[in-house]
Protein backbone atom coordinates (compact mmCIF):
# COMPACT_ATOMS: atom_id res chain seq x y z
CA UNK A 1 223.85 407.85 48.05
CA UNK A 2 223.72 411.89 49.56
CA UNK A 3 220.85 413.77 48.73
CA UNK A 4 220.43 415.87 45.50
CA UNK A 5 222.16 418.98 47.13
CA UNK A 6 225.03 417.52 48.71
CA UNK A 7 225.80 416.13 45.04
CA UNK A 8 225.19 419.64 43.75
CA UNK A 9 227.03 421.14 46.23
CA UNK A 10 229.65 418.75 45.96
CA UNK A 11 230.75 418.95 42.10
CA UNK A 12 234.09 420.27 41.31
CA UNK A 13 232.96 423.28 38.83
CA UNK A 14 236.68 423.72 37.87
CA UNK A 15 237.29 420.16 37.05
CA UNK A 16 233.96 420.07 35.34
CA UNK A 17 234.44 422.82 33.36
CA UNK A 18 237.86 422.06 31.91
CA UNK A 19 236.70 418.97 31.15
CA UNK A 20 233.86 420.01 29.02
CA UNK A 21 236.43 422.08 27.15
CA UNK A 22 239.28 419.56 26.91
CA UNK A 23 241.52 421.33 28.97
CA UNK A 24 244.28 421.18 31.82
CA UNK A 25 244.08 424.86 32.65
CA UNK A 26 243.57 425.27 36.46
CA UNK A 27 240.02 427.71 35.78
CA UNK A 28 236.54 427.11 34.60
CA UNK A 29 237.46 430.25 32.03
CA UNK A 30 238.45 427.25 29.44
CA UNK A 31 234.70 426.26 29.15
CA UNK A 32 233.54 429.41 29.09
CA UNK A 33 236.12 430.65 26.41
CA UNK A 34 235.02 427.90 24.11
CA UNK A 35 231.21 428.68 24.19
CA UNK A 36 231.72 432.61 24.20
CA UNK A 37 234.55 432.28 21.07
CA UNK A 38 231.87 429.88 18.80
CA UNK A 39 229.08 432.25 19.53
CA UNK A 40 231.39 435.08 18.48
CA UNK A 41 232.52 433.26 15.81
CA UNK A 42 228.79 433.64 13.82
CA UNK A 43 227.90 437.41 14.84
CA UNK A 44 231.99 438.25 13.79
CA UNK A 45 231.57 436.68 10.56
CA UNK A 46 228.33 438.36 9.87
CA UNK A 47 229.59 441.61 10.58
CA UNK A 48 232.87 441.19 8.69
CA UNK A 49 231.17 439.70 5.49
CA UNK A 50 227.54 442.25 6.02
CA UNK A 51 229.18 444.75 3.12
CA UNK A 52 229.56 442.10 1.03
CA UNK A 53 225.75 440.81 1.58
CA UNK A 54 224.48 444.87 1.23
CA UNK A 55 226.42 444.71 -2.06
CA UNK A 56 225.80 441.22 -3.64
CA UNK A 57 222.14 440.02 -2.50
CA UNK A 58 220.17 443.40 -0.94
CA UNK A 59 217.92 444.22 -3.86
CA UNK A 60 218.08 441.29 -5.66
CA UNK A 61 215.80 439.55 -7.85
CA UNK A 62 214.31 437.11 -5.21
CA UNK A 63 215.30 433.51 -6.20
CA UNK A 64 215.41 430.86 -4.46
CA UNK A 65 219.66 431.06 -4.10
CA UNK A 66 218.71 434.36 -2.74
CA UNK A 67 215.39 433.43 -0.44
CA UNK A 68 217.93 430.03 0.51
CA UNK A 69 221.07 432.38 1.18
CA UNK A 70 219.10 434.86 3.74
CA UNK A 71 217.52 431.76 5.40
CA UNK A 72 220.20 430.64 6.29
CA UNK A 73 222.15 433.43 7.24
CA UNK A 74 219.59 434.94 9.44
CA UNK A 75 218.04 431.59 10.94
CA UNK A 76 221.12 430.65 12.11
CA UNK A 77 222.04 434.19 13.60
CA UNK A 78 218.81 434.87 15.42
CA UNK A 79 218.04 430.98 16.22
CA UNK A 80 221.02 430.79 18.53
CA UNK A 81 220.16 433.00 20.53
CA UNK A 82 218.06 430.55 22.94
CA UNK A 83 221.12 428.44 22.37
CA UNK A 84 222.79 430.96 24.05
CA UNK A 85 220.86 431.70 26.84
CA UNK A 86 220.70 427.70 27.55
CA UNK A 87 224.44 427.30 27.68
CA UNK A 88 225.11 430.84 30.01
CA UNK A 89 222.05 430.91 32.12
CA UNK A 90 222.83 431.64 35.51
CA UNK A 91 221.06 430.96 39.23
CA UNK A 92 222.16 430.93 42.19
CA UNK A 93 223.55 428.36 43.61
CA UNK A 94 221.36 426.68 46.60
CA UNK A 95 220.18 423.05 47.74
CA UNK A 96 216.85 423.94 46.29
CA UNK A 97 217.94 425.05 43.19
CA UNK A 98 219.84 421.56 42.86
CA UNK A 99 216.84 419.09 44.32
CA UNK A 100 214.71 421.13 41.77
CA UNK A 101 216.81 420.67 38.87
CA UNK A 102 217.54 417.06 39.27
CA UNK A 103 214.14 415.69 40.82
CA UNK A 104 211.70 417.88 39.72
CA UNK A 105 213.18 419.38 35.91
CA UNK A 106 212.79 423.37 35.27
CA UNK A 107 210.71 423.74 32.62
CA UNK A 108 212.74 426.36 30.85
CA UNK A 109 215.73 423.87 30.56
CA UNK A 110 213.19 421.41 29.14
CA UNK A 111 212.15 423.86 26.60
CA UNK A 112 215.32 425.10 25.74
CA UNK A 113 216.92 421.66 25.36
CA UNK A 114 213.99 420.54 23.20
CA UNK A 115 214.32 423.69 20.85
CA UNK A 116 217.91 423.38 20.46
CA UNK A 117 217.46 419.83 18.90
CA UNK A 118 214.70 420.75 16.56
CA UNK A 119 217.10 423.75 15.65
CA UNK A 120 219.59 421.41 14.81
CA UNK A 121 217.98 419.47 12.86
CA UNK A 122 216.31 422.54 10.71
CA UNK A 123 219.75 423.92 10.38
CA UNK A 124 221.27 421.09 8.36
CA UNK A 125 218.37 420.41 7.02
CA UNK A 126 218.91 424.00 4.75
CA UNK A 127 222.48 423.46 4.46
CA UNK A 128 221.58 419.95 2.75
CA UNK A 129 219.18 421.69 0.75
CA UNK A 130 221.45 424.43 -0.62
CA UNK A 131 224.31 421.30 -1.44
CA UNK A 132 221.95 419.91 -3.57
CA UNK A 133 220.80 422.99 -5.24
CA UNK A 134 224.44 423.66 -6.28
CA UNK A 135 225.08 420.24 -7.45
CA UNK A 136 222.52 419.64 -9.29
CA UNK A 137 223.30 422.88 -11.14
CA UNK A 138 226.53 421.78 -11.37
CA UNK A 139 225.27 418.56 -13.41
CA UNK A 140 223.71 420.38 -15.48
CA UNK A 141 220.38 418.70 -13.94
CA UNK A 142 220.93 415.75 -14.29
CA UNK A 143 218.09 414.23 -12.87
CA UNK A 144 219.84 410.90 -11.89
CA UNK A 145 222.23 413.04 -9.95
CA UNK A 146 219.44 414.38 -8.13
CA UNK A 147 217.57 411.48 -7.63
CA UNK A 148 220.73 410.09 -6.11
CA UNK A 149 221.50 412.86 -3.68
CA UNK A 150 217.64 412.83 -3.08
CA UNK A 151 217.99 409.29 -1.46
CA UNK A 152 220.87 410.00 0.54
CA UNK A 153 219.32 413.08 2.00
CA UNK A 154 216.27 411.12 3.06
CA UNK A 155 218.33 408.90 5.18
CA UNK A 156 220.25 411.68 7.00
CA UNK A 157 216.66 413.22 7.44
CA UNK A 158 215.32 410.31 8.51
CA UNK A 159 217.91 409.56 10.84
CA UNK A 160 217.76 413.34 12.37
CA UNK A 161 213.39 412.82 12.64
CA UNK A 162 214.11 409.93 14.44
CA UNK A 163 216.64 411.33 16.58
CA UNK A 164 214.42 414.05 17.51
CA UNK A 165 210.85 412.13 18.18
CA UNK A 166 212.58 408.67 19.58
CA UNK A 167 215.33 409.11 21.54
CA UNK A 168 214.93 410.24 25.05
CA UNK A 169 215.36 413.41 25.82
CA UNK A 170 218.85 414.28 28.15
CA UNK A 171 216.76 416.36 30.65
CA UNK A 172 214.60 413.42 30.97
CA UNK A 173 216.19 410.53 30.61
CA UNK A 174 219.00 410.21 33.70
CA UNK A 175 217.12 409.34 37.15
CA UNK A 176 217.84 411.42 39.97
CA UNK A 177 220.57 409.30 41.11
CA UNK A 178 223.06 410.10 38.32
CA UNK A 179 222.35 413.30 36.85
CA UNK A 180 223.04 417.06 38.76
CA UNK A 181 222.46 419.92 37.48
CA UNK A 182 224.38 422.26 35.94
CA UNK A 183 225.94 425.37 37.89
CA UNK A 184 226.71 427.22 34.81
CA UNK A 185 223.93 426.73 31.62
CA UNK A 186 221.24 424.55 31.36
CA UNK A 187 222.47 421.38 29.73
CA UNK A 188 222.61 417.85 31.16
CA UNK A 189 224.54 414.78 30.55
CA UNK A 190 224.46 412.35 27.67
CA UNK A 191 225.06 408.73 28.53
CA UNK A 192 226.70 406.34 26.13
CA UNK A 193 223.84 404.89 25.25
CA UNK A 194 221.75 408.06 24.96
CA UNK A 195 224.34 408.92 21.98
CA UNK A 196 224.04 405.82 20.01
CA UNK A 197 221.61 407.74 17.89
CA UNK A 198 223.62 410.93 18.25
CA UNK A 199 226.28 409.38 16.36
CA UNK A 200 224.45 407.53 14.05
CA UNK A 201 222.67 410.80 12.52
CA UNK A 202 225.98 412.83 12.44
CA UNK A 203 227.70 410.01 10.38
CA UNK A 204 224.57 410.04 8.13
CA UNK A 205 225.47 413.69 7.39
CA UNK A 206 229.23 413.49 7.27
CA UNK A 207 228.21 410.76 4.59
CA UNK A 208 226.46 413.24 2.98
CA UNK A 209 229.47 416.28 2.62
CA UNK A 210 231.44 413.33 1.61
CA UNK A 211 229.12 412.70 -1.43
CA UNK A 212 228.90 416.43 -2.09
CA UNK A 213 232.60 416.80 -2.53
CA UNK A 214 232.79 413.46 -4.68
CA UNK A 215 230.13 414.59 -7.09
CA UNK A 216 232.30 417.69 -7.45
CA UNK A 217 235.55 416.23 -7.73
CA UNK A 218 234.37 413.94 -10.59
CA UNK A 219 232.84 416.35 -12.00
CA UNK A 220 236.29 418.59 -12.35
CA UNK A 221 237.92 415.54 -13.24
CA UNK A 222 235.90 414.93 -16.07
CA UNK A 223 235.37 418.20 -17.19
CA UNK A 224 239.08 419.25 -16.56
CA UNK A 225 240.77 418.35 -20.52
CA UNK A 226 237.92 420.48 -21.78
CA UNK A 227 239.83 423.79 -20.61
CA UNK A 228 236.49 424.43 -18.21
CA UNK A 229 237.89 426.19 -15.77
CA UNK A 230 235.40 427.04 -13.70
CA UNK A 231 235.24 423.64 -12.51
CA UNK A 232 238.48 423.52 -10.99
CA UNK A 233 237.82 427.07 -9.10
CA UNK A 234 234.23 424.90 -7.49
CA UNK A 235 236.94 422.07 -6.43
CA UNK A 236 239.36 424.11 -4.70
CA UNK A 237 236.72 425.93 -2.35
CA UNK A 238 234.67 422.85 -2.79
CA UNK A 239 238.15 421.11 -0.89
CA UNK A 240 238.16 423.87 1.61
CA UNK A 241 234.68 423.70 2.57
CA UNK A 242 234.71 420.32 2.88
CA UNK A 243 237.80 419.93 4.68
CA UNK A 244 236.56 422.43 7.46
CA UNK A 245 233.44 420.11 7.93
CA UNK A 246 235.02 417.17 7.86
CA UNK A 247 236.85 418.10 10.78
CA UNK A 248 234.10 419.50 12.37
CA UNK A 249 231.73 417.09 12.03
CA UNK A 250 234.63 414.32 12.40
CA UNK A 251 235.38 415.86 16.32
CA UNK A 252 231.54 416.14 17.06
CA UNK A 253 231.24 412.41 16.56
CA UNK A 254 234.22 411.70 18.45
CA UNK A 255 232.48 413.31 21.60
CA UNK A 256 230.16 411.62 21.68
CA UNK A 257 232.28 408.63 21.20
CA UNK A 258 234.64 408.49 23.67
CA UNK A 259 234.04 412.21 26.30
CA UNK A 260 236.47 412.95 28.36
CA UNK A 261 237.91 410.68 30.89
CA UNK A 262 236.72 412.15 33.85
CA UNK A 263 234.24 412.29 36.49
CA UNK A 264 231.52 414.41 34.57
CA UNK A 265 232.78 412.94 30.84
CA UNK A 266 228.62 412.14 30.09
CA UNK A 267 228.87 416.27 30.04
CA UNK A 268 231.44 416.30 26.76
CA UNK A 269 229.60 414.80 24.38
CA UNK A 270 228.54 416.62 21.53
CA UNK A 271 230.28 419.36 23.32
CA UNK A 272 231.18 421.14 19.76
CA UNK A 273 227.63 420.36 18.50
CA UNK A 274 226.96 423.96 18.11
CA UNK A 275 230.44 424.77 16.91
CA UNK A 276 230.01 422.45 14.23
CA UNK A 277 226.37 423.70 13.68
CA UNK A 278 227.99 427.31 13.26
CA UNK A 279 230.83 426.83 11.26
CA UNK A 280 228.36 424.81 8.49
CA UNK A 281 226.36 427.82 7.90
CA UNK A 282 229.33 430.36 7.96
CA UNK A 283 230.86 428.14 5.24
CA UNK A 284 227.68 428.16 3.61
CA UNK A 285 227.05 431.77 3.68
CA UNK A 286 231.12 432.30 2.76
CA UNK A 287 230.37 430.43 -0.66
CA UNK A 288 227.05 431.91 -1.91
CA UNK A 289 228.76 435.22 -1.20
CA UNK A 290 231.69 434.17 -3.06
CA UNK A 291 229.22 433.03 -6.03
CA UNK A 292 227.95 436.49 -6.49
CA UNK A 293 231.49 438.19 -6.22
CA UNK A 294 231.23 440.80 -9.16
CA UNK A 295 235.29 439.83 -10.14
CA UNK A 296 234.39 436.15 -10.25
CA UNK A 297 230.56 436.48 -12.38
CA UNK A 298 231.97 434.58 -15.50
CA UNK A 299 229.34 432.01 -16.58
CA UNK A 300 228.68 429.46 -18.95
CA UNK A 301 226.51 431.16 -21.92
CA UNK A 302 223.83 428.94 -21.57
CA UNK A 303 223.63 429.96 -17.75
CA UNK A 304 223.35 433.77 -17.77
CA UNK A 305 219.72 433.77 -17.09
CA UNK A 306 219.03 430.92 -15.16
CA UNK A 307 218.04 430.91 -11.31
CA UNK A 308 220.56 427.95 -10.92
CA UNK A 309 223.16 429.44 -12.84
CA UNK A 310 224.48 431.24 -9.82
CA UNK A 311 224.97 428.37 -8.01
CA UNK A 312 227.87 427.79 -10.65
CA UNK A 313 229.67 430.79 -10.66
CA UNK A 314 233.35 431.28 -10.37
CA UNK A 315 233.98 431.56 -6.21
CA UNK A 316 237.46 432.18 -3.94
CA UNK A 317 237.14 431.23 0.12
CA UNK A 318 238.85 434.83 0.35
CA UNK A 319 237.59 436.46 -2.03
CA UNK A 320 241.14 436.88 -4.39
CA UNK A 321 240.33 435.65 -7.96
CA UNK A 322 242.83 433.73 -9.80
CA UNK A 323 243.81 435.74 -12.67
CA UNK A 324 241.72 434.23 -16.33
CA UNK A 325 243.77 431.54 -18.03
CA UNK A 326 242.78 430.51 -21.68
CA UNK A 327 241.76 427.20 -22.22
């Protein structure tokens, strides 16, 4: 086996690159493309949706839809900013840079690498909070509802604790003969047993969105001979949102399934982690908006005053209202 530098010196960046992004293109631009267009993705969004936030939440009555929606819009915009620095921090490129990164461990990619997992986990944590919030106003809460999506949630938060406090850590956990360093970032390598538990806590939360969306399809169903309408406007962005996670979520795991086949394919997994971390609060922040659209703020009389009544307000995923149909 060469020394630490020779392997560092040695790696193909192009080949690792497009392989991290799922690629053929002949340039390490493909990797680079993906991470730049997700993190673009958030401050975008934010910027294209801000008049609508100045509008619908600044000077609000603080509730707790209102102290949940700026949580989680502004957690998730300033919290990746480490995330950022960890995937496009740079060093030169030098045998001592690689023996220290694979022998010795920088501390900074240590820190980095541990924050980003507690992020994670804080991140769904809200959005799972918020899902509840809105279905259980939805059920009119029902507190057998609740206690059901109460002891789902505790098993995808379970799983995610356990993930972060007993599972070892990827800067730590591959031996000097089998991990290198990064050129580009500050991320290592996931092996396939290392994302056992990866998988395991992802599934617990794609469980999860799959609940949400059945709890709001019956309840349309149900609901639907009664002419209330507003029910049927929650399952068609209800469909939406959940369709964009699903698919999200549904690609995350299969990274960490199956990589890439190449070389570096330990690299890959969970490669659209933070794209899938990303896309869960824009949809979340996309729907609470939509709640408060002053076109769509038709409400059941007994909900006009309520802190949860918000939570079941008409809502669009582009913001066009259907036109009022009577019952």
């Amino acid at each position: 086996m060469s020394d630490a530098s020779e392997i560092q010196i040695g790696v193909n960046t192009s080949e690792y690159l497009n392989s991290v992004a799922f690629s053929k293109l002949p340039s390490p631009a493909a990797f680079i493309s993906f991470l730049t267009r997700t993190t673009a993705l958030l401050f975008y969004d934010y910027l294209l949706t801000f008049e609508w936030e100045t509008s619908r939440y600044w000077g609000a009555k603080i509730t707790w839809p209102v102290f949940l929606f700026f949580v989680n819009r502004y957690a998730t915009l300033l919290g990746n900013i480490p995330v950022v620095i960890q995937y496009f921090w740079t060093a030169e490129i030098t045998p001592e840079k690689a023996l220290v990164m694979v022998i010795i461990r920088t501390p900074e990619c240590i820190r980095i690498e541990s924050y980003h997992r507690y992020f994670l986990v804080v991140t769904q944590l809200l959005i799972g909070v918020i899902l509840v919030v809105r279905t259980y106003a939805l059920y009119e809460r029902s507190k057998r509802v609740l206690a059901f999506m109460l002891a789902v949630s505790a098993v995808g938060i379970g799983l995610g604790l356990w993930t972060i406090f007993f599972t070892p850590n990827p800067t730590s956990a591959h031996g000097p003969d089998n991990d290198v360093g990064l050129i580009i970032g500050c991320t290592y390598g996931l092996s396939a047993n290392q994302s056992v538990s990866l998988i395991i806590t992802w599934s617990a939360m794609l469980v999860f969105d799959c609940m949400i969306f059945s709890l709001t399809l019956y309840r349309a169903i149900t609901r639907r001979e009664s002419g209330f309408r507003l029910l049927n406007m929650l399952l068609r962005d209800g469909s939406i949102y959940f369709g964009v996670m699903v698919l999200s979520n549904t690609a995350n795991i299969l990274t960490y399934v199956v990589g890439t086949e190449s070389l570096l394919k330990d690299y890959t997994r969970g490669v659209v982690t933070t794209f899938t971390n990303i896309i869960c609060s824009i949809m979340i922040s996309r729907l609470m908006l939509n709640l408060r659209d002053p076109a769509l703020a038709t409400r059941e009389s007994t909900e006009d005053d309520d802190e949860l009544g918000e939570f079941t307000t008409y809502m669009t995923f582009n913001g066009q209202p259907e036109p009022p149909q009577n019952p």
